[in-house]
N, C-alpha and C. Protein backbone atom coordinates (compact mmCIF):
# COMPACT_ATOMS: atom_id res chain seq x y z
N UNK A 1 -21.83 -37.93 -0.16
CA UNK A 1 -21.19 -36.81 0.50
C UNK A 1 -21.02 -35.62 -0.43
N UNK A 2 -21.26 -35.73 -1.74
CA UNK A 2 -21.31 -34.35 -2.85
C UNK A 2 -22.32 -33.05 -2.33
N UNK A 3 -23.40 -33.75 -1.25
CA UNK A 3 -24.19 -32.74 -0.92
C UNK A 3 -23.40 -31.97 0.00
N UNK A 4 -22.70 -31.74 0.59
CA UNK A 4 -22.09 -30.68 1.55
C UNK A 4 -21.34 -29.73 0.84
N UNK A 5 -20.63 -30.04 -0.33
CA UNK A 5 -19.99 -29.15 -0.76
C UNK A 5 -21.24 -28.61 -1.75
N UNK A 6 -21.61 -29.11 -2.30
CA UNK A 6 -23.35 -28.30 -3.35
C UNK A 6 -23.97 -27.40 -2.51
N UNK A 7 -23.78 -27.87 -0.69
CA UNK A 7 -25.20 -26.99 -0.10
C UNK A 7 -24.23 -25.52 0.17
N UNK A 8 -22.67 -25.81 0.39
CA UNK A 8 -22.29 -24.93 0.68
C UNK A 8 -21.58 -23.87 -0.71
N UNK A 9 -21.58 -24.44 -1.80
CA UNK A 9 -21.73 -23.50 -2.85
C UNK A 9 -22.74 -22.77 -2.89
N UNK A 10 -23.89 -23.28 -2.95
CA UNK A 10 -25.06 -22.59 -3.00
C UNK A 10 -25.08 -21.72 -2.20
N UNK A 11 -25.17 -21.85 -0.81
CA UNK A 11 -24.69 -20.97 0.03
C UNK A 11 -24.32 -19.79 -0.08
N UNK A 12 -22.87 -19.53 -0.88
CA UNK A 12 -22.15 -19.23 -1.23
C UNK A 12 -22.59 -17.65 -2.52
N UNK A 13 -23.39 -18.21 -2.96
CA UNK A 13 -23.74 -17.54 -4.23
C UNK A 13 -24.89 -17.09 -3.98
N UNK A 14 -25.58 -17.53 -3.14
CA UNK A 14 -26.65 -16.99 -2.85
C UNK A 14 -26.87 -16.14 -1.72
N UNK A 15 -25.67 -15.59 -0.96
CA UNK A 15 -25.24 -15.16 0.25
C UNK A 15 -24.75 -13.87 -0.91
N UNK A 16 -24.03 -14.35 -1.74
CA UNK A 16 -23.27 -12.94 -2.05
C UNK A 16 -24.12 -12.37 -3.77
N UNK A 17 -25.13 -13.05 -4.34
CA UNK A 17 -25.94 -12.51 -4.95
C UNK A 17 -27.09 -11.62 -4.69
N UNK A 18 -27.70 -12.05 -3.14
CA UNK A 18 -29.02 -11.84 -2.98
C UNK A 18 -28.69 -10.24 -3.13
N UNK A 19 -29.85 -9.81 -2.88
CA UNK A 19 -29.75 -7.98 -2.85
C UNK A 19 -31.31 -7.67 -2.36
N UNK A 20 -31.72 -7.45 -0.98
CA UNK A 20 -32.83 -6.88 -0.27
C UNK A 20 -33.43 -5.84 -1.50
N UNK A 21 -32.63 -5.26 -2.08
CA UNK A 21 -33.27 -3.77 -2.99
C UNK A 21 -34.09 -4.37 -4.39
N UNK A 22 -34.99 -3.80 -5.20
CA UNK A 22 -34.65 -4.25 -6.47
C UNK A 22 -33.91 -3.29 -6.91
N UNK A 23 -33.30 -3.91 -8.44
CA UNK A 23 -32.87 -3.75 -9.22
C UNK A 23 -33.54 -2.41 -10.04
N UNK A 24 -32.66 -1.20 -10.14
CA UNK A 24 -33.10 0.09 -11.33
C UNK A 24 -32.91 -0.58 -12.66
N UNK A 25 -32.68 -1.70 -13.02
CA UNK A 25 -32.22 -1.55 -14.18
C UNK A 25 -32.76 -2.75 -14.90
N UNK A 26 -33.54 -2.62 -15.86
CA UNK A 26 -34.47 -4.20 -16.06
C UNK A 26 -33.39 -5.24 -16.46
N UNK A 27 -33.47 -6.42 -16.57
CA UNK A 27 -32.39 -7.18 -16.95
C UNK A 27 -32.69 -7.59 -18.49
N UNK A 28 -31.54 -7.60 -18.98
CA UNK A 28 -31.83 -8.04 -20.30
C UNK A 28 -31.93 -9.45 -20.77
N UNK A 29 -32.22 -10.21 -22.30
CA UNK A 29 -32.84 -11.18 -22.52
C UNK A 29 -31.12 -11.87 -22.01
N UNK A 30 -31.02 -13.18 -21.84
CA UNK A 30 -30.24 -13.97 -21.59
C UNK A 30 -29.09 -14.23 -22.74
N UNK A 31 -29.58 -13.90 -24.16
CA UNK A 31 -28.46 -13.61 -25.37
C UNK A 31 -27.44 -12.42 -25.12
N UNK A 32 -28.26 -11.29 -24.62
CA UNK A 32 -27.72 -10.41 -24.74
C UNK A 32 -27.02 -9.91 -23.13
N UNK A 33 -27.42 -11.04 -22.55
CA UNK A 33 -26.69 -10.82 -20.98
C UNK A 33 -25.38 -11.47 -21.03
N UNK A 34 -25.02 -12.95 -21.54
CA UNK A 34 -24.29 -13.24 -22.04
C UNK A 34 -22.86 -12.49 -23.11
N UNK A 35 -23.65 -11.87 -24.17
CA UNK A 35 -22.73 -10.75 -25.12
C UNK A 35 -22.12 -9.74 -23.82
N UNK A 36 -23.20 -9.15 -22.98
CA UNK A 36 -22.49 -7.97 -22.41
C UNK A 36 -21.86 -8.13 -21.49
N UNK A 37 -21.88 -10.11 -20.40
CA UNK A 37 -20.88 -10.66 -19.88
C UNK A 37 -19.31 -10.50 -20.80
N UNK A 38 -19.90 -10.99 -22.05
CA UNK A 38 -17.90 -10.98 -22.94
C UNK A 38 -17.53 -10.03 -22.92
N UNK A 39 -18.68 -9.00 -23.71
CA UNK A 39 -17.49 -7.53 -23.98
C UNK A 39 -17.59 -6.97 -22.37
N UNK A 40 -17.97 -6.59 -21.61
CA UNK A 40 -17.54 -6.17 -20.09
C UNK A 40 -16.37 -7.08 -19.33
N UNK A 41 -16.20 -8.19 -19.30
CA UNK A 41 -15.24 -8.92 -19.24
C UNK A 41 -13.75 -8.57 -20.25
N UNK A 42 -13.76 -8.19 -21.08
CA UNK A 42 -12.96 -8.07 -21.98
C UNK A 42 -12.58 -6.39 -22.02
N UNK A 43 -13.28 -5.52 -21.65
CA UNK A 43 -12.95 -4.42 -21.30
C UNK A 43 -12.49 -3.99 -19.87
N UNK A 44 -12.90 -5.15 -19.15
CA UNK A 44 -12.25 -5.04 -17.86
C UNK A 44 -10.78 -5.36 -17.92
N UNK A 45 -10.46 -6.49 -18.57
CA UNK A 45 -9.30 -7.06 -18.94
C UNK A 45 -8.30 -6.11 -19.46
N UNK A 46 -9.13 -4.96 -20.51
CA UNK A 46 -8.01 -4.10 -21.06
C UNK A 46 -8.27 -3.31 -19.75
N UNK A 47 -8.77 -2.59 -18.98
CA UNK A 47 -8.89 -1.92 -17.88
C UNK A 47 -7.88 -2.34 -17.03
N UNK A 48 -7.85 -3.73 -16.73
CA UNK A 48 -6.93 -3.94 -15.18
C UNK A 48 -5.55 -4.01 -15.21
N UNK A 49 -4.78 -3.35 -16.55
CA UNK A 49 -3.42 -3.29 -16.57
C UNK A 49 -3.35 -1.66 -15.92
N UNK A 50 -4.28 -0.91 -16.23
CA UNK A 50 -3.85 0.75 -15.53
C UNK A 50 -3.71 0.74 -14.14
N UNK A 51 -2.96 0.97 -13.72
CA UNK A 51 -2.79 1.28 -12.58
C UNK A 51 -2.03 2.67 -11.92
N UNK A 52 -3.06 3.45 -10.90
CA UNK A 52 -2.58 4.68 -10.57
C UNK A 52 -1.44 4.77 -10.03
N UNK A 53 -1.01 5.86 -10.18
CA UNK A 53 -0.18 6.54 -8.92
C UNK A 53 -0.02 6.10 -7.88
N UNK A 54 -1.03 5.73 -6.97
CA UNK A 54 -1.08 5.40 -5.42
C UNK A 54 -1.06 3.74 -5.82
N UNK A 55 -0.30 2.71 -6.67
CA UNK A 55 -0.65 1.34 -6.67
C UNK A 55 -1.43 0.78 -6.95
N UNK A 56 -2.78 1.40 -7.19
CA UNK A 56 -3.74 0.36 -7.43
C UNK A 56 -4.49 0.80 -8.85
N UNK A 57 -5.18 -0.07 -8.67
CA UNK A 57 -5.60 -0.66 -10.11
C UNK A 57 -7.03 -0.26 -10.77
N UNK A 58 -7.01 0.34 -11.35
CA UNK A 58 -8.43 1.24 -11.74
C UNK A 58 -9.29 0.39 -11.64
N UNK A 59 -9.80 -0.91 -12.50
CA UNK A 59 -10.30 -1.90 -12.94
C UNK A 59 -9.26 -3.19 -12.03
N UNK A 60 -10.18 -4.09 -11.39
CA UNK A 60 -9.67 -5.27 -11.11
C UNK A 60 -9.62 -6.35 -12.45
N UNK A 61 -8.54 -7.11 -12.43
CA UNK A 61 -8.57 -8.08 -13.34
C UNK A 61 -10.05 -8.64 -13.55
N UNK A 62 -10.53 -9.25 -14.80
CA UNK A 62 -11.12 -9.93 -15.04
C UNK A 62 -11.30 -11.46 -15.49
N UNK A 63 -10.17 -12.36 -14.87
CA UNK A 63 -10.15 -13.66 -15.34
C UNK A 63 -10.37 -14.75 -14.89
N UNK A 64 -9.83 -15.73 -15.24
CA UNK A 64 -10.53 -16.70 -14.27
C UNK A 64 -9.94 -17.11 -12.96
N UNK A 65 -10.81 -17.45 -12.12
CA UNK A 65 -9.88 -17.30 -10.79
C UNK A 65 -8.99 -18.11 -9.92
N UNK A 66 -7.96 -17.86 -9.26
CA UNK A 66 -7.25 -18.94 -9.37
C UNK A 66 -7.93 -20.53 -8.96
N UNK A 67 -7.47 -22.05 -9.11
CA UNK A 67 -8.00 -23.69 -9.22
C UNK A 67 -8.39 -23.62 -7.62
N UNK A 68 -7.78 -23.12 -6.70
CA UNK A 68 -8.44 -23.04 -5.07
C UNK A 68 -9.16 -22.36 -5.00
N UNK A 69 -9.89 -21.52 -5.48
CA UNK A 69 -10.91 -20.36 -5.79
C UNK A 69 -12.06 -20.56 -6.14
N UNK A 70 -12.74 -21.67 -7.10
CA UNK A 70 -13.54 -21.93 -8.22
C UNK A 70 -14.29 -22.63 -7.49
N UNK A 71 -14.43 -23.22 -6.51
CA UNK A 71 -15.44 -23.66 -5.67
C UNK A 71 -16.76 -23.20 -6.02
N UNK A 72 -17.71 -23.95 -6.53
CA UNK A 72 -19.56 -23.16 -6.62
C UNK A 72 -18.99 -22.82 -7.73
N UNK A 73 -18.17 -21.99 -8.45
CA UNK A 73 -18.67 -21.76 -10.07
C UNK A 73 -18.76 -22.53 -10.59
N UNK A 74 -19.72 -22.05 -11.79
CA UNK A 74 -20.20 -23.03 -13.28
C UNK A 74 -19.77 -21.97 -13.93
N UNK A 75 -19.22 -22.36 -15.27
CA UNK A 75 -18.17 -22.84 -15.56
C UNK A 75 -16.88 -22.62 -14.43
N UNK A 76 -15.85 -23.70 -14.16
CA UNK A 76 -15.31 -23.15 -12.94
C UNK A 76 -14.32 -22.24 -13.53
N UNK A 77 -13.85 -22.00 -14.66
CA UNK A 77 -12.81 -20.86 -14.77
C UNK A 77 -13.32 -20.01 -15.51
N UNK A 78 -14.73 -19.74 -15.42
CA UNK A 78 -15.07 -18.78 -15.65
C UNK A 78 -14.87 -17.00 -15.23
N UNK A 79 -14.72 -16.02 -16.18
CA UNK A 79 -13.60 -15.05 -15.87
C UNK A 79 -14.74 -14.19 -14.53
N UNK A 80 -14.19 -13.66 -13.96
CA UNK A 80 -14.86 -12.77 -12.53
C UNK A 80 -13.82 -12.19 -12.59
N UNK A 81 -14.59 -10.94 -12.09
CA UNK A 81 -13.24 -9.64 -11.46
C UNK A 81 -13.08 -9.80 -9.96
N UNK A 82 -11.24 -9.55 -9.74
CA UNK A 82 -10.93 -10.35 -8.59
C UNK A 82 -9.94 -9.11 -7.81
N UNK A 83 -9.32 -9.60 -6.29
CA UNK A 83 -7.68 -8.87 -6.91
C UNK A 83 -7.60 -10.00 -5.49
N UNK A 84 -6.08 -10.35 -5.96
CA UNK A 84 -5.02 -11.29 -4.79
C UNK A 84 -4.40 -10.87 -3.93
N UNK A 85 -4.35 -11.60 -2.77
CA UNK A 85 -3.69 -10.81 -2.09
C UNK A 85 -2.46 -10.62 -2.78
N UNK A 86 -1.08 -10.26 -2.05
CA UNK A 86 0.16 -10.12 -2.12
C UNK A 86 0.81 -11.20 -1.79
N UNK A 87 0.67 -12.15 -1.02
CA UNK A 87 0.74 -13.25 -0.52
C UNK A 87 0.51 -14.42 -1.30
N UNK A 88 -0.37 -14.11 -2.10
CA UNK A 88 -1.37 -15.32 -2.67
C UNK A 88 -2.33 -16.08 -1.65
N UNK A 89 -2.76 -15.57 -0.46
CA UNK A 89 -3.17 -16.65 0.67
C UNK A 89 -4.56 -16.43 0.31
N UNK A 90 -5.26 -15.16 -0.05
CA UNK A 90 -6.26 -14.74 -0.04
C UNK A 90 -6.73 -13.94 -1.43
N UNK A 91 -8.01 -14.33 -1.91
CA UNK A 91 -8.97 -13.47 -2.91
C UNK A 91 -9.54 -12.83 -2.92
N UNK A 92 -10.41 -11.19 -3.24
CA UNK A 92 -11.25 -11.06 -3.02
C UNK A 92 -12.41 -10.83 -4.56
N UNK A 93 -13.32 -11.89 -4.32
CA UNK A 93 -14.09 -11.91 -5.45
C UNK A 93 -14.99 -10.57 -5.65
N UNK A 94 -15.33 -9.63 -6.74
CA UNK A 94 -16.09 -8.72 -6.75
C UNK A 94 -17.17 -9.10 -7.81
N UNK A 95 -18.13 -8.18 -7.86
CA UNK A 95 -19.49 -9.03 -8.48
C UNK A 95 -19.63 -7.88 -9.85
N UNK A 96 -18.57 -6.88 -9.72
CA UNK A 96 -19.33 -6.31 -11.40
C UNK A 96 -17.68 -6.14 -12.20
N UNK A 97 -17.88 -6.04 -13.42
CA UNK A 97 -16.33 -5.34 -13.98
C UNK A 97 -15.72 -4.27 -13.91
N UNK A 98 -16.59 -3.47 -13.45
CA UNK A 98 -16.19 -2.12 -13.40
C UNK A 98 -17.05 -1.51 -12.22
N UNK A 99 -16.05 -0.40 -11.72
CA UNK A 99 -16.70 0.37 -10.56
C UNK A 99 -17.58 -0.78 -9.74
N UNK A 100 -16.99 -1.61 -9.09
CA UNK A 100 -17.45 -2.94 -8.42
C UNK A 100 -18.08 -2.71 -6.59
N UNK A 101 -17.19 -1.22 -6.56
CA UNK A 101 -17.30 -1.01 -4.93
C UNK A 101 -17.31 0.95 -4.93
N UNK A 102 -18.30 1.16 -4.20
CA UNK A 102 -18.44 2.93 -4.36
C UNK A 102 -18.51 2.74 -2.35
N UNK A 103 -18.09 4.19 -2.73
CA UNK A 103 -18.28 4.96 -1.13
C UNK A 103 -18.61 6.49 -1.47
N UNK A 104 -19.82 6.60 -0.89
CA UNK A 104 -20.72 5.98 -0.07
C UNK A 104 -21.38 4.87 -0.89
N UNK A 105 -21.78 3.67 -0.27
CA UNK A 105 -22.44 2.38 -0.98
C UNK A 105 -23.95 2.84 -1.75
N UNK A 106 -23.91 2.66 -2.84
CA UNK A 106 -25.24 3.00 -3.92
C UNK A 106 -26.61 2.38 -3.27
N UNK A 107 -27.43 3.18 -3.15
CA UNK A 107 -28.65 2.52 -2.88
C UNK A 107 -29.09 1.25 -3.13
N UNK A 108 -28.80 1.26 -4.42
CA UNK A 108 -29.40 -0.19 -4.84
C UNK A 108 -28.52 -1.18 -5.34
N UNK A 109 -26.92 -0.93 -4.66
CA UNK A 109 -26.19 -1.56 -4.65
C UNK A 109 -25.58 -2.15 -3.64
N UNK A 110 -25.05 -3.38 -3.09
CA UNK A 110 -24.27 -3.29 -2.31
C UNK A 110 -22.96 -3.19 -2.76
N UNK A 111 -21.54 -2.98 -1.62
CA UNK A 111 -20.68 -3.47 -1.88
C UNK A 111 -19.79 -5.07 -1.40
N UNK A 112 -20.57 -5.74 -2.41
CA UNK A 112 -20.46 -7.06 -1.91
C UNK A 112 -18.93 -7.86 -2.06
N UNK A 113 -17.92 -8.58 -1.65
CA UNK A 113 -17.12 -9.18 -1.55
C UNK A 113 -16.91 -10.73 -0.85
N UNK A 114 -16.71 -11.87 -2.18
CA UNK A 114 -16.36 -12.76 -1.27
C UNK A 114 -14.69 -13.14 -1.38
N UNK A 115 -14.65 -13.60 -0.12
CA UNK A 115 -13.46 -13.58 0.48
C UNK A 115 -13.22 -15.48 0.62
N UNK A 116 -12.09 -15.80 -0.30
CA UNK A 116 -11.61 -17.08 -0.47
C UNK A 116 -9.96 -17.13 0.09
N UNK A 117 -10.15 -18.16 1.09
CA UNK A 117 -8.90 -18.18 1.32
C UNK A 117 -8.04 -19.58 0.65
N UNK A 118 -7.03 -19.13 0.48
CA UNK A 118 -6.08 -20.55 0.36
C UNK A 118 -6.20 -21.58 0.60
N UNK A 119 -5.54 -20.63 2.47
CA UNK A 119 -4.82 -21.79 3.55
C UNK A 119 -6.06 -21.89 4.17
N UNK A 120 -6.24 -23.54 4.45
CA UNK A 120 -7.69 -24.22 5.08
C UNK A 120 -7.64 -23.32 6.92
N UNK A 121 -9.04 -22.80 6.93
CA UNK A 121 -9.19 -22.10 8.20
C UNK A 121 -8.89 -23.14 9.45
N UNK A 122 -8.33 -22.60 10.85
CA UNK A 122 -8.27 -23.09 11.86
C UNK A 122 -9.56 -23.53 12.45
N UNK A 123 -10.14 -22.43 12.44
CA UNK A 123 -11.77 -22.13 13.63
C UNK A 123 -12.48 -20.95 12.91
N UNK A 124 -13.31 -20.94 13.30
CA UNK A 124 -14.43 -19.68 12.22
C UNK A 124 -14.14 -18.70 13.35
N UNK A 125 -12.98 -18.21 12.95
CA UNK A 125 -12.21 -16.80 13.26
C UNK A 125 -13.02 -15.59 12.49
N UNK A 126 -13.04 -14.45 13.06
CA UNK A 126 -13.04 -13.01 11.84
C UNK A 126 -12.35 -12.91 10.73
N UNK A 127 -12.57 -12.29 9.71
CA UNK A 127 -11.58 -11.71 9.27
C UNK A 127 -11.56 -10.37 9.13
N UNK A 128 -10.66 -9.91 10.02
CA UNK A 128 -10.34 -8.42 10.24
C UNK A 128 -9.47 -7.94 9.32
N UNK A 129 -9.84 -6.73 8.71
CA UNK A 129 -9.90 -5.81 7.61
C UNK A 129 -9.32 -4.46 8.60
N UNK A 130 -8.36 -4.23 8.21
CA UNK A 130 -7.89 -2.26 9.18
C UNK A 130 -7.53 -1.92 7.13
N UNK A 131 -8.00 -0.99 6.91
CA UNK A 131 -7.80 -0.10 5.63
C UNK A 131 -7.38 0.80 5.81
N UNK A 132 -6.16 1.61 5.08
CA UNK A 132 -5.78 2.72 4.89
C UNK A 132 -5.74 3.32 3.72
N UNK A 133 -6.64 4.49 3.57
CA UNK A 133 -6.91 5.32 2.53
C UNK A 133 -5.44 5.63 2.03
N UNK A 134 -5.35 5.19 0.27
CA UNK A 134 -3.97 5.60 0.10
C UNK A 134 -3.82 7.43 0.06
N UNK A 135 -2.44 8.16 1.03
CA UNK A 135 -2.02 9.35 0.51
C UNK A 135 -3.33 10.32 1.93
N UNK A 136 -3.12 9.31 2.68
CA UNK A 136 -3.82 10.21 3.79
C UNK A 136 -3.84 9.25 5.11
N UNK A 137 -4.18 9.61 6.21
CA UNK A 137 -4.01 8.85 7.80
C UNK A 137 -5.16 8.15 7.43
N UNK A 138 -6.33 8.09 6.70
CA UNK A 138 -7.73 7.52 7.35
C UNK A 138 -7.66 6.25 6.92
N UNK A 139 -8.22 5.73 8.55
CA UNK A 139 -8.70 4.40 8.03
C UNK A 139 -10.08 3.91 8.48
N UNK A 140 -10.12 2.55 8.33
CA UNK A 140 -11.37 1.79 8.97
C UNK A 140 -10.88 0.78 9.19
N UNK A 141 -11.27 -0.02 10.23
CA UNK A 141 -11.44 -1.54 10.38
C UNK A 141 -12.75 -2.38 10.50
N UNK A 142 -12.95 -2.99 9.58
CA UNK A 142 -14.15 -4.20 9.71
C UNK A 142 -13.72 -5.42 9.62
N UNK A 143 -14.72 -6.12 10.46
CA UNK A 143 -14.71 -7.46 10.89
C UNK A 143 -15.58 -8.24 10.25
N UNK A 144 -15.33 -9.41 9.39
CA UNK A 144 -16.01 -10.26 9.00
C UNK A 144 -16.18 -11.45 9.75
N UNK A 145 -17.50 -11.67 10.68
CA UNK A 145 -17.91 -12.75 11.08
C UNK A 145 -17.62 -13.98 10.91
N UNK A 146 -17.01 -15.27 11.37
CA UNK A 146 -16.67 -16.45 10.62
C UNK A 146 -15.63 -16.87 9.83
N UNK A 147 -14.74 -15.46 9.43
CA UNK A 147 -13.60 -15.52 8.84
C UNK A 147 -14.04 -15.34 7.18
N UNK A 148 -12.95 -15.58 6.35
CA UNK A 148 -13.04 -15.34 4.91
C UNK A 148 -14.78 -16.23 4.15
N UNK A 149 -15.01 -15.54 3.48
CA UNK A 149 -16.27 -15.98 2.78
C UNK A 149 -17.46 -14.43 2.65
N UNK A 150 -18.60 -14.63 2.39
CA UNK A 150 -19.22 -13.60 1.39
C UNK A 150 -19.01 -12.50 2.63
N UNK A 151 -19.14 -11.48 2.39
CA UNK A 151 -19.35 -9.88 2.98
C UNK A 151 -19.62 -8.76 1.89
N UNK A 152 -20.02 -7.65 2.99
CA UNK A 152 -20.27 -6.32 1.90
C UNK A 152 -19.22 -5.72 3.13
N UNK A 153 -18.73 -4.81 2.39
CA UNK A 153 -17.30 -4.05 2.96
C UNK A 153 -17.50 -2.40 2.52
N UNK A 154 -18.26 -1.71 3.21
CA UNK A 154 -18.13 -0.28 3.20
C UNK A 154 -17.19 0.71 3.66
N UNK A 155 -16.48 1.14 2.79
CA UNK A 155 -15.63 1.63 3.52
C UNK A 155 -15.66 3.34 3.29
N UNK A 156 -15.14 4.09 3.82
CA UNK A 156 -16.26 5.73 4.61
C UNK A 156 -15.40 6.46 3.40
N UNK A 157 -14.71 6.29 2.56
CA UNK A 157 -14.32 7.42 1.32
C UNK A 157 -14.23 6.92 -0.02
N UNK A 158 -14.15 7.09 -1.05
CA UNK A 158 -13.30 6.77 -1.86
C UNK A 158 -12.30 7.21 -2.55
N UNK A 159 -11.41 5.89 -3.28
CA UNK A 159 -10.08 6.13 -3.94
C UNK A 159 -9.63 4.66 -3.20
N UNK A 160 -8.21 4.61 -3.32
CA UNK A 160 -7.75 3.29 -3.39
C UNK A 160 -7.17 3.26 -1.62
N UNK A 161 -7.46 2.14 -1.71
CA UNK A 161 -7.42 1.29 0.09
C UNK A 161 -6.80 0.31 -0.12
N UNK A 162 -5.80 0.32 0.71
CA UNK A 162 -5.08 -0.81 0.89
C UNK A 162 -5.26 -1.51 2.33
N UNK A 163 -5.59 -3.28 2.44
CA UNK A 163 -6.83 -3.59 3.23
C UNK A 163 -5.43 -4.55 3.83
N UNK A 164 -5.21 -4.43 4.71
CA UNK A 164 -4.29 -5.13 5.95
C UNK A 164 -5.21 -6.55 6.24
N UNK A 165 -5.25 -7.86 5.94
CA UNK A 165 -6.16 -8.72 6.22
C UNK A 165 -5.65 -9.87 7.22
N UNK A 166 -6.13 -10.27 8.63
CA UNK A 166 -5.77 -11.11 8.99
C UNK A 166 -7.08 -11.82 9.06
N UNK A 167 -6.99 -13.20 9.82
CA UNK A 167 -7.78 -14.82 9.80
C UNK A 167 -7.46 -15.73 10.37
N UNK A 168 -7.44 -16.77 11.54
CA UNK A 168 -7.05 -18.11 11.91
C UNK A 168 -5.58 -17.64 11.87
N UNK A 169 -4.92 -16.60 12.07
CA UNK A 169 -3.64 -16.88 12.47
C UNK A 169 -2.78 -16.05 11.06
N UNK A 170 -3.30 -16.28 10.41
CA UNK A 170 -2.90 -15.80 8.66
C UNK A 170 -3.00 -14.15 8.73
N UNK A 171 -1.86 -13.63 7.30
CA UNK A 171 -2.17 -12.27 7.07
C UNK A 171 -2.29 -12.30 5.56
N UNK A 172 -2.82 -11.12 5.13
CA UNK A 172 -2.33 -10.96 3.59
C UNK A 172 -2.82 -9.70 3.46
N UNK A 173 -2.05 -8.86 2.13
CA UNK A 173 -2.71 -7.60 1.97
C UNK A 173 -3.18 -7.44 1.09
N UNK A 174 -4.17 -6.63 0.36
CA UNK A 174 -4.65 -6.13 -1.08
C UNK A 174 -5.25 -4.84 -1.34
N UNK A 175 -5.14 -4.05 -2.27
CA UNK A 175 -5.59 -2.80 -2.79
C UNK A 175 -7.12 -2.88 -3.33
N UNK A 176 -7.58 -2.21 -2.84
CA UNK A 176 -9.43 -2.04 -3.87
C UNK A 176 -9.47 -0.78 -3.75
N UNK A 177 -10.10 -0.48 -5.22
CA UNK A 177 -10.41 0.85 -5.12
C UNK A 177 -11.87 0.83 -5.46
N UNK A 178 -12.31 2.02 -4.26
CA UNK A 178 -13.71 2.62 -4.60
C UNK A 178 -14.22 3.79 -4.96
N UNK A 179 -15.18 4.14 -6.13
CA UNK A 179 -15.66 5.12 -6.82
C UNK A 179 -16.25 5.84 -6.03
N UNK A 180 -16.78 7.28 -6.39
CA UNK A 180 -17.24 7.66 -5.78
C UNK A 180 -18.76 7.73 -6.27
């Protein structure tokens, strides 16, 4: 029975890695992808204590993520940039250390997010997202298919959003900010 949870890690990582585009940017040798995993990790880390004016957080933390979270990673506490809800019910995993999410979404980027919940889902509910641009009326609402797990989340400005999240009955809230 180890295969269900393997097929659905995989899943998992390969849902929120893939990218239709290539890549502008050649990848480097595996020594030096590694080095620029530490120091970007470690500058994220000094990054995710600033936090603006409007609450949120220039840089999302970079550490390891919480023991209900780690599902599919190798190493499992390996550090990723994250932010929690308020609640603790909910994660949202981001895929770079810095400037992780832009609006308008980069060509050859997405803005990808996976979404880990806590509390074990009811039914493969949505998870509905209403955002409010901090320090102005605008918002958006998107719906994630199936409830918490991989998505790309565009949202129409940037600066910091605070993301109203419900699921199977559940709420939680969290701040992301996007570059421009």
């Amino acid at each position: 029975m180890v295969l269900v949870p393997l097929a659905v890690a995989a899943f998992l990582v390969a849902a929120c890695t893939g990218n239709s585009q290539p890549s502008a940017h050649p990848q480097p040798s595996t020594a030096r992808a590694g080095a620029a995993q530490a120091g970007a990790a470690q500058a994220g880390a000094a990054q995710a204590g600033a936090v603006t004016s409007d609450g949120c957080a220039g840089q999302p933390p970079v550490s390891p993520l919480p023991v209900w979270a780690r599902a599919g990673f190798q190493p499992a506490d390996q550090a990723m940039p994250h932010a929690m809800g308020e609640a603790g019910d909910i994660v949202a995993i981001l895929w770079a250390p810095r400037d992780a999410l832009h609006a308008p979404s980069l060509p050859d980027r997405s803005n990808k997010i996976l979404w880990v919940s806590r509390i074990p889902l009811v039914a493969p509910n949505p998870l509905v997202i209403k955002a409010t641009l901090a320090g102005s009326t605008r918002t958006a609402t998107v719906s994630v298919p199936g409830g918490p797990g991989p998505s790309i989340i565009d949202l129409p400005a940037p600066g910091c959003w605070t993301l109203h999240l419900s699921w199977s009955g559940h709420t939680d809230e969290l701040k992301l900010h996007y570059v421009a």
